[in-house]
Protein backbone atom coordinates (compact mmCIF):
# COMPACT_ATOMS: atom_id res chain seq x y z
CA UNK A 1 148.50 19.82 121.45
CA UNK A 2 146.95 23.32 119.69
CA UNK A 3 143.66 21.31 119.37
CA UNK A 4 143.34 19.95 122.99
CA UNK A 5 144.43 23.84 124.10
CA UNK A 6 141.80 25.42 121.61
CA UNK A 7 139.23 22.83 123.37
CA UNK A 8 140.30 23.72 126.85
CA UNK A 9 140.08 27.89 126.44
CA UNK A 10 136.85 26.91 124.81
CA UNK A 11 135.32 24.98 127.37
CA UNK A 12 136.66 27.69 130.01
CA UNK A 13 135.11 30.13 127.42
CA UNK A 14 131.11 28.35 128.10
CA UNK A 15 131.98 27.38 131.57
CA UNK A 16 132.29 31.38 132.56
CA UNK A 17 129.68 32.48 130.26
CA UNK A 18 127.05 30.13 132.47
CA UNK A 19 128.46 31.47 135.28
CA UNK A 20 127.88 35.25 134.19
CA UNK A 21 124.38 33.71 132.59
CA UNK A 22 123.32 32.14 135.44
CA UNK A 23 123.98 34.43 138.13
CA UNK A 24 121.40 36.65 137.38
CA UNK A 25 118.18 36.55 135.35
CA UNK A 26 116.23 39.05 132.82
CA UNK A 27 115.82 42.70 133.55
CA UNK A 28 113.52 43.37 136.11
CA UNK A 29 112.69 46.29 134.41
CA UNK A 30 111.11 44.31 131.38
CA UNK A 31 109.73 41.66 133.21
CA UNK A 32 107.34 44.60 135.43
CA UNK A 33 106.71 46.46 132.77
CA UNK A 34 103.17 47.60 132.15
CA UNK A 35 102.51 46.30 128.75
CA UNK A 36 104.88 46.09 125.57
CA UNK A 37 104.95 49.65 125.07
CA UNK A 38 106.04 50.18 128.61
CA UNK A 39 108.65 47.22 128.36
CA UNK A 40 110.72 48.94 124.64
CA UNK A 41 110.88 52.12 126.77
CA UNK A 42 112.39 50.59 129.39
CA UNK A 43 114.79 48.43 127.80
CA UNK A 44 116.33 51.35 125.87
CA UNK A 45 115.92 53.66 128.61
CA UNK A 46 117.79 50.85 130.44
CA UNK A 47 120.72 50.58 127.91
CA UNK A 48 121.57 54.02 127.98
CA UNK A 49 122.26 54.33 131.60
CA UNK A 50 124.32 51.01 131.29
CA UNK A 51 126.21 53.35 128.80
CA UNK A 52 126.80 55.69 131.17
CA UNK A 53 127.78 52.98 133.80
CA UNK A 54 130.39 51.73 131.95
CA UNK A 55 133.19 55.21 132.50
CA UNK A 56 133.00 58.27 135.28
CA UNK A 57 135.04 61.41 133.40
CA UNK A 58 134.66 65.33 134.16
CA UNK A 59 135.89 67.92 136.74
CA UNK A 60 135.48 67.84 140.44
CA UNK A 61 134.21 70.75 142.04
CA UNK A 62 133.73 71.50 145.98
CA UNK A 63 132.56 73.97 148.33
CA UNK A 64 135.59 73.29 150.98
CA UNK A 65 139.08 73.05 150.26
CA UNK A 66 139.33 68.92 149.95
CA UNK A 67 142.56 66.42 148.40
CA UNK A 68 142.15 63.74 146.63
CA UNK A 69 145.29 61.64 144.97
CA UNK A 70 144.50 58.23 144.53
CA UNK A 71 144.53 55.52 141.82
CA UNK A 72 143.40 51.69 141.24
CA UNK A 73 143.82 49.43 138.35
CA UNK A 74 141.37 46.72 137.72
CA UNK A 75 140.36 46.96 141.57
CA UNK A 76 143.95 44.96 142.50
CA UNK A 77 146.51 47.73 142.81
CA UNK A 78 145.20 50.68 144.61
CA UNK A 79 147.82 53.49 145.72
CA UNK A 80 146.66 57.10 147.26
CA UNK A 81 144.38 58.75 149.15
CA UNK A 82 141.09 61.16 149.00
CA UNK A 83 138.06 61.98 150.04
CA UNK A 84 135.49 64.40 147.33
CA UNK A 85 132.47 65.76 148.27
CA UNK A 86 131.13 68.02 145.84
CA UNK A 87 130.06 67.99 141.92
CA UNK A 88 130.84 65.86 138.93
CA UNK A 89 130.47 68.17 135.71
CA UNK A 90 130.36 65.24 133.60
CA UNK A 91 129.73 62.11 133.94
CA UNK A 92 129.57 60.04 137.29
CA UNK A 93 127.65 57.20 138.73
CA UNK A 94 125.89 56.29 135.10
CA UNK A 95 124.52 59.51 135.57
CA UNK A 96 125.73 62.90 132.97
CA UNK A 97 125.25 66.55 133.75
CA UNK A 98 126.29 68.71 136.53
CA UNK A 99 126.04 65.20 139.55
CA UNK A 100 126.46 65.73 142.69
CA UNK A 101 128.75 63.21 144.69
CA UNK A 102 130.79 61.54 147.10
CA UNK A 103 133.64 59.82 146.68
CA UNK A 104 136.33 58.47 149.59
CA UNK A 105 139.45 55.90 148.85
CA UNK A 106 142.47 54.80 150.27
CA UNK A 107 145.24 52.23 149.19
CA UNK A 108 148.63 50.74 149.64
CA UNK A 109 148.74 48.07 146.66
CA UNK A 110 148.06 45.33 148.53
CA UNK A 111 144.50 46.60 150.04
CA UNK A 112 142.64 49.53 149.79
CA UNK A 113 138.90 50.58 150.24
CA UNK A 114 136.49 52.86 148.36
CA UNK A 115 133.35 54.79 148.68
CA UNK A 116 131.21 56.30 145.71
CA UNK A 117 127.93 57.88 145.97
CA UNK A 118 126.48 59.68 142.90
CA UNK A 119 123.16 61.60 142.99
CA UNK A 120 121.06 63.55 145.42
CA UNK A 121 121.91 61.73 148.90
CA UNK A 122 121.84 61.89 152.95
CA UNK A 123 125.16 62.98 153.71
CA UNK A 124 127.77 59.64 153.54
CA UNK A 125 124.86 57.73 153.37
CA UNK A 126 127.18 54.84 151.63
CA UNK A 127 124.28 52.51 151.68
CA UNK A 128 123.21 54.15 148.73
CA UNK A 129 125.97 53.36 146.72
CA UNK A 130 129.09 51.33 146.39
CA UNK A 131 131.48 50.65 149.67
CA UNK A 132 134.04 47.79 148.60
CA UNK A 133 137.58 46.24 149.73
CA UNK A 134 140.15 46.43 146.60
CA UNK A 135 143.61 45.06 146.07
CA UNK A 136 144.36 41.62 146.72
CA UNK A 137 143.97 41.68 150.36
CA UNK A 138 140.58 43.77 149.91
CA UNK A 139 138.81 41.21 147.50
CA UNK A 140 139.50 38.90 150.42
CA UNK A 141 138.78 40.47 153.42
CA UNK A 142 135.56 42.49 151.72
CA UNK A 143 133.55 44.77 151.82
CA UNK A 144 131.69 42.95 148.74
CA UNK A 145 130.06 46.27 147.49
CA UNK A 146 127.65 46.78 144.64
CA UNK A 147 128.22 43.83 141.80
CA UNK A 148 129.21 46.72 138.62
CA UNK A 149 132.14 48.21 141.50
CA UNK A 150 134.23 45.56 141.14
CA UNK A 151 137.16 44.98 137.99
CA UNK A 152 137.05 48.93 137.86
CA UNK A 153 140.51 51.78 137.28
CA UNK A 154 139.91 54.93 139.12
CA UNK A 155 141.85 57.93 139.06
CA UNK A 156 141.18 60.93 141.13
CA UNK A 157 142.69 64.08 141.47
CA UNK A 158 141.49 66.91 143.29
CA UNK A 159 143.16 69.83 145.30
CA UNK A 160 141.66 72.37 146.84
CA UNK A 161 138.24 73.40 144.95
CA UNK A 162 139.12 71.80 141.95
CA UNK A 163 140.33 68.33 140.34
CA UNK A 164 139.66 65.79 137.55
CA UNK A 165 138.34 62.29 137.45
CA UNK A 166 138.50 59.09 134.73
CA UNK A 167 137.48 55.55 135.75
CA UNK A 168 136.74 52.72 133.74
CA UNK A 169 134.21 49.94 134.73
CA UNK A 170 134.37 46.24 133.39
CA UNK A 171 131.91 45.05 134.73
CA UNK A 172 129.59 47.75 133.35
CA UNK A 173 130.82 46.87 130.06
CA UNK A 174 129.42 43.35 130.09
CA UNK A 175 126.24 44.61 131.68
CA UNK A 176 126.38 46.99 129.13
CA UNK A 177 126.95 44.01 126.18
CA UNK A 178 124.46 41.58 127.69
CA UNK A 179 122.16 43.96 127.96
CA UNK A 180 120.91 43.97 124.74
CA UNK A 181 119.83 40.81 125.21
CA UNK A 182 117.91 41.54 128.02
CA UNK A 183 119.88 40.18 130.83
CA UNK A 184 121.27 42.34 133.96
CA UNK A 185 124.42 40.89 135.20
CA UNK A 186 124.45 43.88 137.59
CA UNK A 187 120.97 44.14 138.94
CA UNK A 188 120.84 47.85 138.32
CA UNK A 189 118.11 48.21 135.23
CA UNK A 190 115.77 50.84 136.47
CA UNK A 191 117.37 51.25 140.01
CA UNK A 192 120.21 53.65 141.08
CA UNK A 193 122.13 50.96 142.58
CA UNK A 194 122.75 47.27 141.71
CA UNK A 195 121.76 44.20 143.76
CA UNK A 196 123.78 40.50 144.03
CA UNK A 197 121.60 37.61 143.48
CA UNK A 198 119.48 37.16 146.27
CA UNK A 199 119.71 40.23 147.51
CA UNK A 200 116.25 42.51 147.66
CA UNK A 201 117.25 45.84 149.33
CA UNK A 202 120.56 48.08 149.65
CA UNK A 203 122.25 47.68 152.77
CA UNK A 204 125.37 48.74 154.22
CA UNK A 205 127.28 46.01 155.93
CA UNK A 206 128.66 46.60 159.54
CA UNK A 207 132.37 46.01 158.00
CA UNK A 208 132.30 49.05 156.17
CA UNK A 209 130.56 51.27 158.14
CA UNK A 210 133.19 50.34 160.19
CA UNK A 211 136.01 51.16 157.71
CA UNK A 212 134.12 54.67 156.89
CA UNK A 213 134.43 55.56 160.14
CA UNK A 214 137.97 54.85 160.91
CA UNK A 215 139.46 56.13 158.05
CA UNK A 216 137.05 58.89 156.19
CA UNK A 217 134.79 60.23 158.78
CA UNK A 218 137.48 62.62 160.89
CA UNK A 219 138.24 64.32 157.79
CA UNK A 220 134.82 64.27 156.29
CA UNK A 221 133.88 68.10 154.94
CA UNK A 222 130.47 69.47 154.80
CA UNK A 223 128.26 68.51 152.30
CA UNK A 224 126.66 70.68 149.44
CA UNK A 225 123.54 71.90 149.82
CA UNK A 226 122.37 71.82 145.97
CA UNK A 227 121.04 69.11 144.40
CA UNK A 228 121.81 67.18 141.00
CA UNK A 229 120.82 68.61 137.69
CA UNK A 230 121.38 65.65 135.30
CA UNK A 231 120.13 62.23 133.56
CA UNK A 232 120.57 59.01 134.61
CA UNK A 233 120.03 56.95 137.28
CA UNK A 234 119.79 59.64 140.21
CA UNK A 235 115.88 60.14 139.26
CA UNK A 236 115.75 56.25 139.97
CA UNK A 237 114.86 54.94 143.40
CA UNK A 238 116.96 52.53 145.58
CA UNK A 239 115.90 49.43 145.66
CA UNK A 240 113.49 48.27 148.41
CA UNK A 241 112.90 45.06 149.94
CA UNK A 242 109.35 43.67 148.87
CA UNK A 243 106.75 44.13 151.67
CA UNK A 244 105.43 41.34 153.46
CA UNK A 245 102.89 39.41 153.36
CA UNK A 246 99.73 40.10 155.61
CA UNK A 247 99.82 37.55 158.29
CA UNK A 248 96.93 35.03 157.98
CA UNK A 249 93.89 35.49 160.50
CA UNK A 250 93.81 33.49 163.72
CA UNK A 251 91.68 30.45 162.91
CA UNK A 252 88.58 30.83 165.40
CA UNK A 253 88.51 29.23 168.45
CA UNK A 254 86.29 25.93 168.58
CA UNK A 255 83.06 26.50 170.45
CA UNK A 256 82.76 25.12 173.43
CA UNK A 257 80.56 22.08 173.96
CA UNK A 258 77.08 22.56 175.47
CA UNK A 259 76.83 20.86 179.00
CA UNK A 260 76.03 17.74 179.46
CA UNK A 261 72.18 17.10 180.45
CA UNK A 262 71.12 16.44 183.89
């Protein structure tokens, strides 16, 4: 009985690990780099903002008086509310320094939804970051988000001008593991955001811009005016969707036949 259970985690072991495998390919940032010199700067460039993916910790700052008192474990029990739009003095959004952000989340166990934005941005712009359905009813319903939001704790605390964040990302830390062997399970090496497979550019689906609207927007505060002063992935653009390809040229018209001889 041990034996055929040993064999059975086992085989569920290599069944998930070709899922994770398989679901997305090498770094795009090795594959386009320019030459090998080009490609070891990337990759280690690339591993240290994976480390700073993997955990958001420091102190909240605002210009406006703003609350924030919300928690989530593992993205399935979510319980609180907030909305912070301000400065990270820490690190936030695998990005470390004094980061500016936006943050927005609100929960009741069994669904909740969240909004994080880290870096120099258009004001609740949440295109350009994460905007995802938690708790049980939440994985369900969506909205999907960026593929490193998901399996993450937050904890946020913030009253008046002032609070304190620490989230944990699992996610990241697999990105983070496999990584070093040169595969992105989150889509993110070199770009500020990450991508599903199949997906080229960062868009915000109609579902949450939705939910943003209904729930965060009335409250909303105005926006800092300052910009970032840190490392990480704010420097690094959002990704794009390729540009097309030229159309091909009419084909000429056939010339028309010479009359017919009298």
């Amino acid at each position: 009985m041990d034996v055929r259970r040993r064999l059975c985690r086992t085989a569920a072991c290599l069944v998930l690990g070709a899922a994770i495998l398989g679901s997305q390919g090498c770094s795009r940032n090795l594959i386009e780099a320019d030459g090998l010199a080009g490609a070891a700067r990337n990759y280690w460039v690339d591993r240290g903002t994976d480390l700073l993916d993997v955990v958001d910790v420091g102190i909240s700052f605002s210009d406006e008086a703003q609350f924030a008192l919300y928690a989530d474990e593992l993205s399935l029990l979510p319980l609180g509310y907030g909305v912070g739009d301000g400065y990270i003095a820490g690190i936030y959004g695998g990005n470390i320094g004094w980061v500016r952000y936006y943050s927005a989340s609100a929960g009741l166990l069994g669904w909740g939804y969240e909004e994080r934005v880290a870096g120099d941005l258009e004001k609740y712009n949440i295109g350009g970051g994460t905007a995802q359905g938690v708790g049980i009813g939440g994985l369900f319903t969506g909205p999907l988000g960026r593929p490193g939001g998901q399996l993450s704790s937050i904890h946020h605390v913030h009253l008046f001008w002032i609070g304190a964040m620490a989230n944990v990302h699992v996610l990241q830390a697999v990105d983070l593991a496999l990584g070093i062997i040169g595969i992105d399970v989150c889509g993110d090496d070199g770009f500020r955001c990450g991508l599903w497979p199949g997906e080229t550019e960062v868009r915000t689906s109609a579902y949450a811009a939705e939910l943003h609207e209904q729930i965060f927007k009335p409250v909303a505060q105005p926006a800092p005016t300052d910009g970032s002063l840190c490392l990480g992935r704010s420097p690094s653009p959002l990704p794009t969707a390729p540009a097309p390809a030229p159309a091909p040229a009419p084909a000429p018209a056939p010339a028309a036949a010479p009359p017919a001889a009298k």
